[in-house]
C-alpha atoms as a PDB file:
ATOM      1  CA  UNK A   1     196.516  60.801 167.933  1.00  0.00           C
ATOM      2  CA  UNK A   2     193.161  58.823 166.083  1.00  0.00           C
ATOM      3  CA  UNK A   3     193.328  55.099 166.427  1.00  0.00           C
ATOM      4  CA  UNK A   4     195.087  53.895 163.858  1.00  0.00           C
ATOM      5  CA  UNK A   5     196.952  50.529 162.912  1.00  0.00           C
ATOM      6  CA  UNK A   6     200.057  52.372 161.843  1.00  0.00           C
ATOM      7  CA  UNK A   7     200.258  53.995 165.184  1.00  0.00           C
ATOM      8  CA  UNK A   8     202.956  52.948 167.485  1.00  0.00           C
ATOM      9  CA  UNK A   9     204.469  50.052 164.625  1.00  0.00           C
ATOM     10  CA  UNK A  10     207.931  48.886 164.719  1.00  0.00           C
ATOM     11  CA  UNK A  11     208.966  49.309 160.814  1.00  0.00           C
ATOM     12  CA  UNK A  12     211.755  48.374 158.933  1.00  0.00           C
ATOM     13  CA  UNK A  13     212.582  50.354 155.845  1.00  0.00           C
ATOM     14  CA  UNK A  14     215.052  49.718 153.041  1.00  0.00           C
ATOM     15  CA  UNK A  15     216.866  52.306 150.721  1.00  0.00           C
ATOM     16  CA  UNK A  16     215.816  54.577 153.937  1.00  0.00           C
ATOM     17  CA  UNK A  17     219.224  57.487 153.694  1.00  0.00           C
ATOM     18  CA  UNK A  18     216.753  59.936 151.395  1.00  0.00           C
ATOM     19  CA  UNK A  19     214.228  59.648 148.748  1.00  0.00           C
ATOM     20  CA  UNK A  20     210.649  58.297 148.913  1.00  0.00           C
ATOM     21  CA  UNK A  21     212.233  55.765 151.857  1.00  0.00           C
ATOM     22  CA  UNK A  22     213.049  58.315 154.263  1.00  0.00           C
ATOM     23  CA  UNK A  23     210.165  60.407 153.238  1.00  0.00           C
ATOM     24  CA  UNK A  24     208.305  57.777 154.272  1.00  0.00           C
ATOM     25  CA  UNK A  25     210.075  56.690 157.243  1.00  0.00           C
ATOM     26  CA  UNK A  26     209.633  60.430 158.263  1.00  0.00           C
ATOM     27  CA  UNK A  27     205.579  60.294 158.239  1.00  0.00           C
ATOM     28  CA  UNK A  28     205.552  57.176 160.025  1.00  0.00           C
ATOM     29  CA  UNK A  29     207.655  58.605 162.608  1.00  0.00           C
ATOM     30  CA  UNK A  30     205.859  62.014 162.890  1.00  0.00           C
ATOM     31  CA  UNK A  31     202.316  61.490 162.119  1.00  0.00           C
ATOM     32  CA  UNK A  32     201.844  57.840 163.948  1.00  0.00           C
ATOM     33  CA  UNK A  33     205.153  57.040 166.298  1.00  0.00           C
ATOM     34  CA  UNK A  34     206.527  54.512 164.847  1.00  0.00           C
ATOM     35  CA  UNK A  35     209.757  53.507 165.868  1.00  0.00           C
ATOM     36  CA  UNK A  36     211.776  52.847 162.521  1.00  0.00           C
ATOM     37  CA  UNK A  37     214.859  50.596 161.714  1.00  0.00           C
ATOM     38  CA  UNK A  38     216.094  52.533 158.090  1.00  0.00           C
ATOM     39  CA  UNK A  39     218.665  50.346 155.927  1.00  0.00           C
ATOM     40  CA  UNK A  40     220.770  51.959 153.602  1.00  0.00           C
ATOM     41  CA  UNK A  41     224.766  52.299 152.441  1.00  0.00           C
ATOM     42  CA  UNK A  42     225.250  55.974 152.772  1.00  0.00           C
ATOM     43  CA  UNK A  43     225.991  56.974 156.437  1.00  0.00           C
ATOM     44  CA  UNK A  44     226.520  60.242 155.453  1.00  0.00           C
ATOM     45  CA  UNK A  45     223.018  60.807 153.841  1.00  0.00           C
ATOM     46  CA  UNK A  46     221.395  58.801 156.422  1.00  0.00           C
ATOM     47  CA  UNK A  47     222.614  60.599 159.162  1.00  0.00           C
ATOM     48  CA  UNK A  48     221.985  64.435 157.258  1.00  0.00           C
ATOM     49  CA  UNK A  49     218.413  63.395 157.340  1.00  0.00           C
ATOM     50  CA  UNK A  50     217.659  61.846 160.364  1.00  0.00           C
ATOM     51  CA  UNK A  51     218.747  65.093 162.345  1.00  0.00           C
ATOM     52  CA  UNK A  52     216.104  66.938 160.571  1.00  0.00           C
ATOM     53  CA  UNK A  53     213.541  64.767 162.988  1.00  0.00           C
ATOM     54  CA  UNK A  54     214.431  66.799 164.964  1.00  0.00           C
ATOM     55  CA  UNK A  55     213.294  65.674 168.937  1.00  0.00           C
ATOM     56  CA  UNK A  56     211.859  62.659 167.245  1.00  0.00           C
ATOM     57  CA  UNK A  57     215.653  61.315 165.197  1.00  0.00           C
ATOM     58  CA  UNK A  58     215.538  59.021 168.607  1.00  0.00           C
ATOM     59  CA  UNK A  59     212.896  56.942 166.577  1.00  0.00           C
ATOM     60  CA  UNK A  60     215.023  56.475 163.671  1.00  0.00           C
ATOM     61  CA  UNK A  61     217.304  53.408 164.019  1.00  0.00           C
ATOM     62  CA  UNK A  62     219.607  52.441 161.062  1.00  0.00           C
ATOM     63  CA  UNK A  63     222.206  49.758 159.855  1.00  0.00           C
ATOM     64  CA  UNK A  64     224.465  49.769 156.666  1.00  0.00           C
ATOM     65  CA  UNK A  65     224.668  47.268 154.533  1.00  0.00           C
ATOM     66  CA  UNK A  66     223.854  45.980 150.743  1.00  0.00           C
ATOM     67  CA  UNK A  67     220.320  44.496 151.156  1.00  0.00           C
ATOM     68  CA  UNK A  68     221.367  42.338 147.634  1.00  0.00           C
ATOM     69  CA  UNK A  69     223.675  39.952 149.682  1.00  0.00           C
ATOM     70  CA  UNK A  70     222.321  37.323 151.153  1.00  0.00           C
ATOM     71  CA  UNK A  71     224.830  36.573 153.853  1.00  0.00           C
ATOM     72  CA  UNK A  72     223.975  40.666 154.905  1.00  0.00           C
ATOM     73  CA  UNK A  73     220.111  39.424 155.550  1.00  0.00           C
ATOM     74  CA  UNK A  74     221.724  36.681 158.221  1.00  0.00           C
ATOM     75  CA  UNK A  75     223.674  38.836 160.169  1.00  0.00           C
ATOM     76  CA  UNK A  76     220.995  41.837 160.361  1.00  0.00           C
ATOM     77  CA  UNK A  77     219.067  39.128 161.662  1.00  0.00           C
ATOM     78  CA  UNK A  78     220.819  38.276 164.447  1.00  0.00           C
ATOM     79  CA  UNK A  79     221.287  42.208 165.302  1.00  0.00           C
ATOM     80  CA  UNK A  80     217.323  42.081 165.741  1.00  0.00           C
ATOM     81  CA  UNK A  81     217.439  39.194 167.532  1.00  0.00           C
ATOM     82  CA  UNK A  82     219.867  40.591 169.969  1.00  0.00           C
ATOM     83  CA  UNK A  83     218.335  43.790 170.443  1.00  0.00           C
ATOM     84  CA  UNK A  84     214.663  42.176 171.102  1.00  0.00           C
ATOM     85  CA  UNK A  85     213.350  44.064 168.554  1.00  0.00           C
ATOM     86  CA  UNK A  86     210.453  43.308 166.997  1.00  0.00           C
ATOM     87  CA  UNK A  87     209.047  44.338 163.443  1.00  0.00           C
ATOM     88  CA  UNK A  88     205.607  44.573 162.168  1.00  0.00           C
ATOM     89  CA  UNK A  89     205.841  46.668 158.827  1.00  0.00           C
ATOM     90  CA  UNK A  90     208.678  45.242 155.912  1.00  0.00           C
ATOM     91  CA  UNK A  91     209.434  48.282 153.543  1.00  0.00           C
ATOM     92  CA  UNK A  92     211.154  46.808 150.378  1.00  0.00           C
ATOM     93  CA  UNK A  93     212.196  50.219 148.940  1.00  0.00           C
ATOM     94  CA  UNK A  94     215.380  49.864 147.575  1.00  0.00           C
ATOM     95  CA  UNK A  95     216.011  50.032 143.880  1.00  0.00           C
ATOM     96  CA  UNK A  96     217.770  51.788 141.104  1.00  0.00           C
ATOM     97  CA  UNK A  97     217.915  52.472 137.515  1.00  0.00           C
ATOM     98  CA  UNK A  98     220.173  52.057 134.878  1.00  0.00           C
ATOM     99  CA  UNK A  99     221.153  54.743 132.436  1.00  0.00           C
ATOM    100  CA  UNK A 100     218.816  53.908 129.324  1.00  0.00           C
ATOM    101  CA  UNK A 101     220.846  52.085 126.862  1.00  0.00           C
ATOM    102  CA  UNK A 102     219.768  49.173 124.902  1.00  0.00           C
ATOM    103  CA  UNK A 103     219.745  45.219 126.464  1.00  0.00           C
ATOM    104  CA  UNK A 104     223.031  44.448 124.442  1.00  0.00           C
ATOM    105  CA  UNK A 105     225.185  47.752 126.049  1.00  0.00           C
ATOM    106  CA  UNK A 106     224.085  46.643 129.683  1.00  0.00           C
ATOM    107  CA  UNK A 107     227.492  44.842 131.260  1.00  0.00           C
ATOM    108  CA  UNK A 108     227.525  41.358 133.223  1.00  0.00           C
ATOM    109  CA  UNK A 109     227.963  43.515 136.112  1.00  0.00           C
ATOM    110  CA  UNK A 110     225.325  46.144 135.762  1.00  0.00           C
ATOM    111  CA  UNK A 111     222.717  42.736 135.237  1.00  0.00           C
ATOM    112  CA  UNK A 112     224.141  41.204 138.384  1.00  0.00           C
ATOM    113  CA  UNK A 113     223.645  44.291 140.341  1.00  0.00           C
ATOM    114  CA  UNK A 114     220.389  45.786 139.386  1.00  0.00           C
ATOM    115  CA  UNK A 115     218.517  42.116 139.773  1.00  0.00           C
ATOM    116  CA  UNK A 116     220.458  42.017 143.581  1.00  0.00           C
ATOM    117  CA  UNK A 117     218.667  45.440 144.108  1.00  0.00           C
ATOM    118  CA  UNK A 118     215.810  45.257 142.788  1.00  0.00           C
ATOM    119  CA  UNK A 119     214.246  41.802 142.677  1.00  0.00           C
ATOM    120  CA  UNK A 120     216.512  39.537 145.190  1.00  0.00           C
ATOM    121  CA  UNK A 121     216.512  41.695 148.161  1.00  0.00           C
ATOM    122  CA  UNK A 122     212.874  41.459 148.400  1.00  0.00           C
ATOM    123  CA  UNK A 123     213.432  37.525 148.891  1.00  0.00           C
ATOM    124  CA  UNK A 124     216.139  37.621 150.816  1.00  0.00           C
ATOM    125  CA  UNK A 125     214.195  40.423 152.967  1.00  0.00           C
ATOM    126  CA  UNK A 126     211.198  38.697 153.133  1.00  0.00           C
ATOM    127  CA  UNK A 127     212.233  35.168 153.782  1.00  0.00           C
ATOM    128  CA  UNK A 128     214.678  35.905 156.474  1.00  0.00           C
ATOM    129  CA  UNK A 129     212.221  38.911 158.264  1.00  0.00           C
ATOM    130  CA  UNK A 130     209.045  36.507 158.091  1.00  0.00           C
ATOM    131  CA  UNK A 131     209.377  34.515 161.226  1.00  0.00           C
ATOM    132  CA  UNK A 132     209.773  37.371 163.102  1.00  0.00           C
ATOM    133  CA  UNK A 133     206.859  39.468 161.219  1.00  0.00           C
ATOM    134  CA  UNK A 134     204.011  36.860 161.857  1.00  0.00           C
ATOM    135  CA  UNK A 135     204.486  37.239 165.477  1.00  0.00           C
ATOM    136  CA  UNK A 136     202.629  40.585 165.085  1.00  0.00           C
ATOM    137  CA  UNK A 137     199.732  41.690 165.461  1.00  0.00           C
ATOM    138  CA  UNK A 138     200.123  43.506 162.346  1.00  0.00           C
ATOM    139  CA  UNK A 139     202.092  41.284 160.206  1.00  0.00           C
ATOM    140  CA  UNK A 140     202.533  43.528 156.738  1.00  0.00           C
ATOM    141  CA  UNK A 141     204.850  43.804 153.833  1.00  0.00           C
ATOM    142  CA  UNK A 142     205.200  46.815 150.859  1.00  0.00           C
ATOM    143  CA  UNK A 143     207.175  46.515 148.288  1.00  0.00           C
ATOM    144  CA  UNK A 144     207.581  49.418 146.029  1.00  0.00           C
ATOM    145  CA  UNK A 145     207.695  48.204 142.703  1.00  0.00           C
ATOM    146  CA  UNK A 146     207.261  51.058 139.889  1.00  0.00           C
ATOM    147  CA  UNK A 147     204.646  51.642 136.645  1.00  0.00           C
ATOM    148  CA  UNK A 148     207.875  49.767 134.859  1.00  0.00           C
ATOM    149  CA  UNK A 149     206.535  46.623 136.448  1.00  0.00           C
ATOM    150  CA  UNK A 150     203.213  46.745 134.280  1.00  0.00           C
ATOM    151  CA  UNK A 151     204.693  48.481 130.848  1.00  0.00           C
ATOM    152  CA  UNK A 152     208.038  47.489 129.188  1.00  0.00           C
ATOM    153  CA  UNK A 153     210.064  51.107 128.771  1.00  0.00           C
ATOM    154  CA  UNK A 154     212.463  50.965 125.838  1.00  0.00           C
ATOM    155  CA  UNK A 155     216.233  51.400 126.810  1.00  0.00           C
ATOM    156  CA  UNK A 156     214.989  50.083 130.388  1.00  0.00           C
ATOM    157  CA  UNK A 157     215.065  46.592 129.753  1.00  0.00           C
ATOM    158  CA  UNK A 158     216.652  45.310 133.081  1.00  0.00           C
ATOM    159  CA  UNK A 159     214.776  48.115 135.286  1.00  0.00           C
ATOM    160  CA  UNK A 160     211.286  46.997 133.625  1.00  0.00           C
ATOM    161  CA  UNK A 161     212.332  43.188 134.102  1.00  0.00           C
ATOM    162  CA  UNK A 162     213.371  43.155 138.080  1.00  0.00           C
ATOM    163  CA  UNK A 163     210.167  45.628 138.818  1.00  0.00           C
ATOM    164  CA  UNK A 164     207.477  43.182 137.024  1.00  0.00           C
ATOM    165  CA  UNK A 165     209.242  40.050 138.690  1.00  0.00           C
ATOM    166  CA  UNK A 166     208.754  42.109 141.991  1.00  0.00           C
ATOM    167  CA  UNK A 167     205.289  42.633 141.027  1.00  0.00           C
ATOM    168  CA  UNK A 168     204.751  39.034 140.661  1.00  0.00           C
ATOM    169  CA  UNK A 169     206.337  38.293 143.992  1.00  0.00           C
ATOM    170  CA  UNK A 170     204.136  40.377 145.480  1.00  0.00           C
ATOM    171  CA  UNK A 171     200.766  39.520 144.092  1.00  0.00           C
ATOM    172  CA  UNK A 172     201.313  36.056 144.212  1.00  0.00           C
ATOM    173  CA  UNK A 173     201.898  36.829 147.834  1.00  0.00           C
ATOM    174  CA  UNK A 174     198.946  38.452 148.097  1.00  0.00           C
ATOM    175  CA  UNK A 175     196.759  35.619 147.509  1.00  0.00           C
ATOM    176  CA  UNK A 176     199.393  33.424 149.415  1.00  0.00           C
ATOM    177  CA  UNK A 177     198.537  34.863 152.989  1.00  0.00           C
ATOM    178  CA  UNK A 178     195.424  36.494 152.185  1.00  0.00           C
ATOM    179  CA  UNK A 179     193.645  37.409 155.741  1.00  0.00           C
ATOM    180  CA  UNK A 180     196.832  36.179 157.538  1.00  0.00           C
ATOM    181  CA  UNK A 181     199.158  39.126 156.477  1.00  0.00           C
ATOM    182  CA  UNK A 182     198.655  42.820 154.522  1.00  0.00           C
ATOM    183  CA  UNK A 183     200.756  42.633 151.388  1.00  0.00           C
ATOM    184  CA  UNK A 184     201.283  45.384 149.518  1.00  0.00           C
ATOM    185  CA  UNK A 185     203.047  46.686 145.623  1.00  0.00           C
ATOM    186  CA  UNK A 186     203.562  50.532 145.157  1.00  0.00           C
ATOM    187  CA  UNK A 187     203.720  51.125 141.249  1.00  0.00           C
ATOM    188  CA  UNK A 188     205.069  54.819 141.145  1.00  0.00           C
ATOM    189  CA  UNK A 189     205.624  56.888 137.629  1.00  0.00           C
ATOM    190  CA  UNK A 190     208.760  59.352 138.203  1.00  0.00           C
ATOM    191  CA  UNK A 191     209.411  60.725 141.208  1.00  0.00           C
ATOM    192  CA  UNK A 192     211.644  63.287 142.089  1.00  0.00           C
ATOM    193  CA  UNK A 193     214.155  61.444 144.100  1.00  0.00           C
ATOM    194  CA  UNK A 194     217.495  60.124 143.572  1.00  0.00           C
ATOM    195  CA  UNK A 195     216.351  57.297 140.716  1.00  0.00           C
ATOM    196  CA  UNK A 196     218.144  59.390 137.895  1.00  0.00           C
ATOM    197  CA  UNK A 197     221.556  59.834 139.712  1.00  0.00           C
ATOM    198  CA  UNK A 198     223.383  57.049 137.761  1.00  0.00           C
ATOM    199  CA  UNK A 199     222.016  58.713 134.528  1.00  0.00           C
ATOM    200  CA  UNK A 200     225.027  61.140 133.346  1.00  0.00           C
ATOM    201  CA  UNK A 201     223.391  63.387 131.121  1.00  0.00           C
ATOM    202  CA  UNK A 202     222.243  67.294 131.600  1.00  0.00           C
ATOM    203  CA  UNK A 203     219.021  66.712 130.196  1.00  0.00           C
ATOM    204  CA  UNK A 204     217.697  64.227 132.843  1.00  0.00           C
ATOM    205  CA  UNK A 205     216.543  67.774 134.350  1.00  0.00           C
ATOM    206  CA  UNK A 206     214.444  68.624 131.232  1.00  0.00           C
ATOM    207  CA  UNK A 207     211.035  70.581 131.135  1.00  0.00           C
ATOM    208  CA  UNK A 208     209.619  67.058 130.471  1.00  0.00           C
ATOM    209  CA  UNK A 209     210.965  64.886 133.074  1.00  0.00           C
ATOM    210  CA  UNK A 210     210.665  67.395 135.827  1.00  0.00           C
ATOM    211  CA  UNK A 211     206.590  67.708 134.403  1.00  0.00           C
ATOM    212  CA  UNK A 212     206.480  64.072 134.425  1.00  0.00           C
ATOM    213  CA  UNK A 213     208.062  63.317 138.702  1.00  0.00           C
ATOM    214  CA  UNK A 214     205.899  63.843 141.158  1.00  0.00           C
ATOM    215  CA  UNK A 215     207.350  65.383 144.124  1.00  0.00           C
ATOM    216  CA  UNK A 216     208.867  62.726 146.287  1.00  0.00           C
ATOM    217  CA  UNK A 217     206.949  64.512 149.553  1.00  0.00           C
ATOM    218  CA  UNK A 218     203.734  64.070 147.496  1.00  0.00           C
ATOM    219  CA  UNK A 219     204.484  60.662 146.557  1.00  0.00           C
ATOM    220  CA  UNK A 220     205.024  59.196 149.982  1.00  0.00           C
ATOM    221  CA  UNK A 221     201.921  61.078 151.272  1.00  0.00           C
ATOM    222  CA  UNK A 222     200.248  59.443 149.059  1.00  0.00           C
ATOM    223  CA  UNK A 223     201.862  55.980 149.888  1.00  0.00           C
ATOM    224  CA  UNK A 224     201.508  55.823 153.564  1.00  0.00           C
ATOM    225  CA  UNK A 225     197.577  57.265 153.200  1.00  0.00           C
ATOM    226  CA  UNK A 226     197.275  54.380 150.980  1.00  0.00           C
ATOM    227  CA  UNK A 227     199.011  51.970 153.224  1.00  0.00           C
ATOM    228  CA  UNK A 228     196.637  53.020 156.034  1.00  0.00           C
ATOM    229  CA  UNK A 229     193.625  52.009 154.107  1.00  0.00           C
ATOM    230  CA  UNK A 230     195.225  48.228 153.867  1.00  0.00           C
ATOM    231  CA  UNK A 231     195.135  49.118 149.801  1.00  0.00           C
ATOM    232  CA  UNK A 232     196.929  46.445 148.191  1.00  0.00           C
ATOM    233  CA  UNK A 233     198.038  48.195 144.924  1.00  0.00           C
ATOM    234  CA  UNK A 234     199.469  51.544 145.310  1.00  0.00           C
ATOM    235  CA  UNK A 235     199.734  53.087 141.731  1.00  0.00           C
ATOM    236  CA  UNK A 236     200.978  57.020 141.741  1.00  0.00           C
ATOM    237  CA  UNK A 237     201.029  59.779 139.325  1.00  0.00           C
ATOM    238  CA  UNK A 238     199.424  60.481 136.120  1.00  0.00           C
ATOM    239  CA  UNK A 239     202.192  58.738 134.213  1.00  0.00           C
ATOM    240  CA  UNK A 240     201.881  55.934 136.485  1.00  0.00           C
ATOM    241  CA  UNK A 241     198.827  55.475 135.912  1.00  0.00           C
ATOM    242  CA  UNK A 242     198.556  55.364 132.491  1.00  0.00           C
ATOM    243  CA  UNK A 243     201.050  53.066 132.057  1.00  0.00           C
ATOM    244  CA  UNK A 244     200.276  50.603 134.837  1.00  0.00           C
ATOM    245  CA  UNK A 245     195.936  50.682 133.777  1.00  0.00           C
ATOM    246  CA  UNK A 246     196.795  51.260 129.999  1.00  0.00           C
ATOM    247  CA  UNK A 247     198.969  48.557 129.439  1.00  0.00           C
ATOM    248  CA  UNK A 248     196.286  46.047 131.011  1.00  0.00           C
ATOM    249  CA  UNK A 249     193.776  47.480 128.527  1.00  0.00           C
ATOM    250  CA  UNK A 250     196.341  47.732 125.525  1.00  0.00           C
ATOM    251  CA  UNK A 251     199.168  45.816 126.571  1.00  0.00           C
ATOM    252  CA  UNK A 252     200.842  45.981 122.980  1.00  0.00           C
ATOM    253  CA  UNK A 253     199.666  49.399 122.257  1.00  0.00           C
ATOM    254  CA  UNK A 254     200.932  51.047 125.608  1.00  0.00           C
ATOM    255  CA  UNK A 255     204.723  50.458 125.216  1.00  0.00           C
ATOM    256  CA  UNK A 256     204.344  51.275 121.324  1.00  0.00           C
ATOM    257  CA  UNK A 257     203.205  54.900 122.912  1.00  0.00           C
ATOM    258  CA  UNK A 258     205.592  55.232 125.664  1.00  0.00           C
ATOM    259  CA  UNK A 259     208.425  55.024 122.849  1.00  0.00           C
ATOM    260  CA  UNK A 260     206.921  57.566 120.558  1.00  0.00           C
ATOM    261  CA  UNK A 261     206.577  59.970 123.707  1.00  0.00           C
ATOM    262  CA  UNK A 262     210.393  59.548 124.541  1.00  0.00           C
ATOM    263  CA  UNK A 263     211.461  59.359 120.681  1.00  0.00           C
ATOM    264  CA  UNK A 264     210.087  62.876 120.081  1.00  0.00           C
ATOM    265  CA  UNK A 265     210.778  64.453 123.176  1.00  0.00           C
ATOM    266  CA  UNK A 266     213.958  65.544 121.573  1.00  0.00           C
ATOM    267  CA  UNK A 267     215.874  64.502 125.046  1.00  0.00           C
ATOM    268  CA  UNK A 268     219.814  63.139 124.284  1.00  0.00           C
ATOM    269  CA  UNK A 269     219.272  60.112 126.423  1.00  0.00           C
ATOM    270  CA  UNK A 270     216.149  59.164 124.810  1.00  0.00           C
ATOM    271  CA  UNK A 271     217.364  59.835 121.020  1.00  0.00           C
ATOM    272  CA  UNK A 272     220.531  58.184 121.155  1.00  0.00           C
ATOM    273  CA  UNK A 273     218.283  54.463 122.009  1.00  0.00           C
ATOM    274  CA  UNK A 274     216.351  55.056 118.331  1.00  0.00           C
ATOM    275  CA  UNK A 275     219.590  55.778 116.179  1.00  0.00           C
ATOM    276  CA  UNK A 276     220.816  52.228 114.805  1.00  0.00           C
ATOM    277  CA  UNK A 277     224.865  51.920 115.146  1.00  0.00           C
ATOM    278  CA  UNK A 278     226.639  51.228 112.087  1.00  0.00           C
ATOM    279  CA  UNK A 279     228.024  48.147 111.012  1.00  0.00           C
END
């Protein structure tokens, strides 16, 4: 195995039972031996994919729990604490999106949860993991925003909100502990993962959307070689790119063209947001 940073790094991962945060989780395991702690709700799913690490699943560690309570951040805490273990490498991968619908057809509770998700689990995470993490030698935190962060996405109003205030967590952290610790925001497009699942409708597996994700392999390929380098912005796929570079050249222009791309795409869950409901 080259030298490497990565190699041999105690990482903590969350959203880690499938997806880009087990896929990612997996490389670090297998290419560089890192020992990972993987938080997640699904035992099920966590457990189905661990076991295909084969001789290496003993390097997958995981706990359950709802990274958007605060009271869960206290008591994994005290599990690390207790089991002398020692983290170098914060993951902040968990997230979801809502079904597109316009701001007014969002409930109280869909608002609660998605900004617990999304947005205050990276504090929480971060605020309660950082004592621990500057005792490294490696001190470094990612947190995977999404191209949604940098260009508003109609019938995505919540999604688009908790990714940019995640964004501006993490560059403003950035310049807070410049030299002192690697901080990190992954901007993704699509990606083939389990993002959609809340979205009940047949066509979420259109020609289109499966030409727009980018396999979630690829993606966290991409991520950790990225992550290796120290890069501090991680954008990914064509369609992330153009929205998160675009929208800084043409920030009014940019969403105007993401809507006319989804309006004419023909897609039910994309028409239904430009039809106005009768009075």
């Amino acid at each position: 195995m080259r030298k490497c940073w990565l190699n041999g790094r105690c990482v903590i991962i969350t959203g880690a039972s499938g997806g880009l945060g087990f896929n990612i989780a997996k490389i670090l395991i297998e290419k560089f031996g890192c020992t990972v702690y993987g938080i997640a709700r699904n035992k099920e799913k966590m457990e189905k994919n661990i076991s295909t690490l084969g001789d290496k699943k003993h390097l997958f560690h995981y706990n359950l729990f709802d990274v958007g309570i605060k009271e869960n951040w206290a008591e994994y805490l005290k599990f690390l604490n207790e089991n002398n273990v020692k983290p170098d490498i914060l993951i902040n991968n968990a997230g979801f999106m809502l079904p597109f619908m316009k701001f007014e057809d969002i409930t109280e509770q869909e608002i609660d949860e998605i900004i617990r998700v999304n947005f205050l689990s990276c504090i929480y995470s971060i605020r309660t993991l950082m004592p621990l993490l500057k005792k490294s030698a490696t001190p470094s935190i990612i947190n995977v925003s999404s191209a949604a962060g940098h260009c508003a996405i109609v019938g995505e109003s919540m999604y688009c909100a908790t990714k940019s205030a995640v964004r501006g967590l993490t560059e403003t952290l950035i310049q807070d502990y410049k030299k002192k610790i690697y901080v990190a925001g992954v901007y993704p497009g699509f990606i083939k993962t389990d993002i959609l699942n809340r979205i009940d409708d047949k066509e979420k597996n259109s020609k289109l959307i499966e030409m727009l994700m980018m396999p979630v392999e690829k993606a966290s390929k991409k991520i950790v070689k990225k992550i290796k380098r120290k890069k501090k912005r991680i954008v990914l796929g064509l369609d992330g790119g153009y929205m998160s570079n675009f929208s800084a050249l043409m920030p009014k222009t940019t969403p105007s063209l993401v809507s006319w791309v989804l309006k004419t795409s023909k897609i039910a869950m994309f028409d239904k947001l430009f039809k106005e409901k009768k009075q």
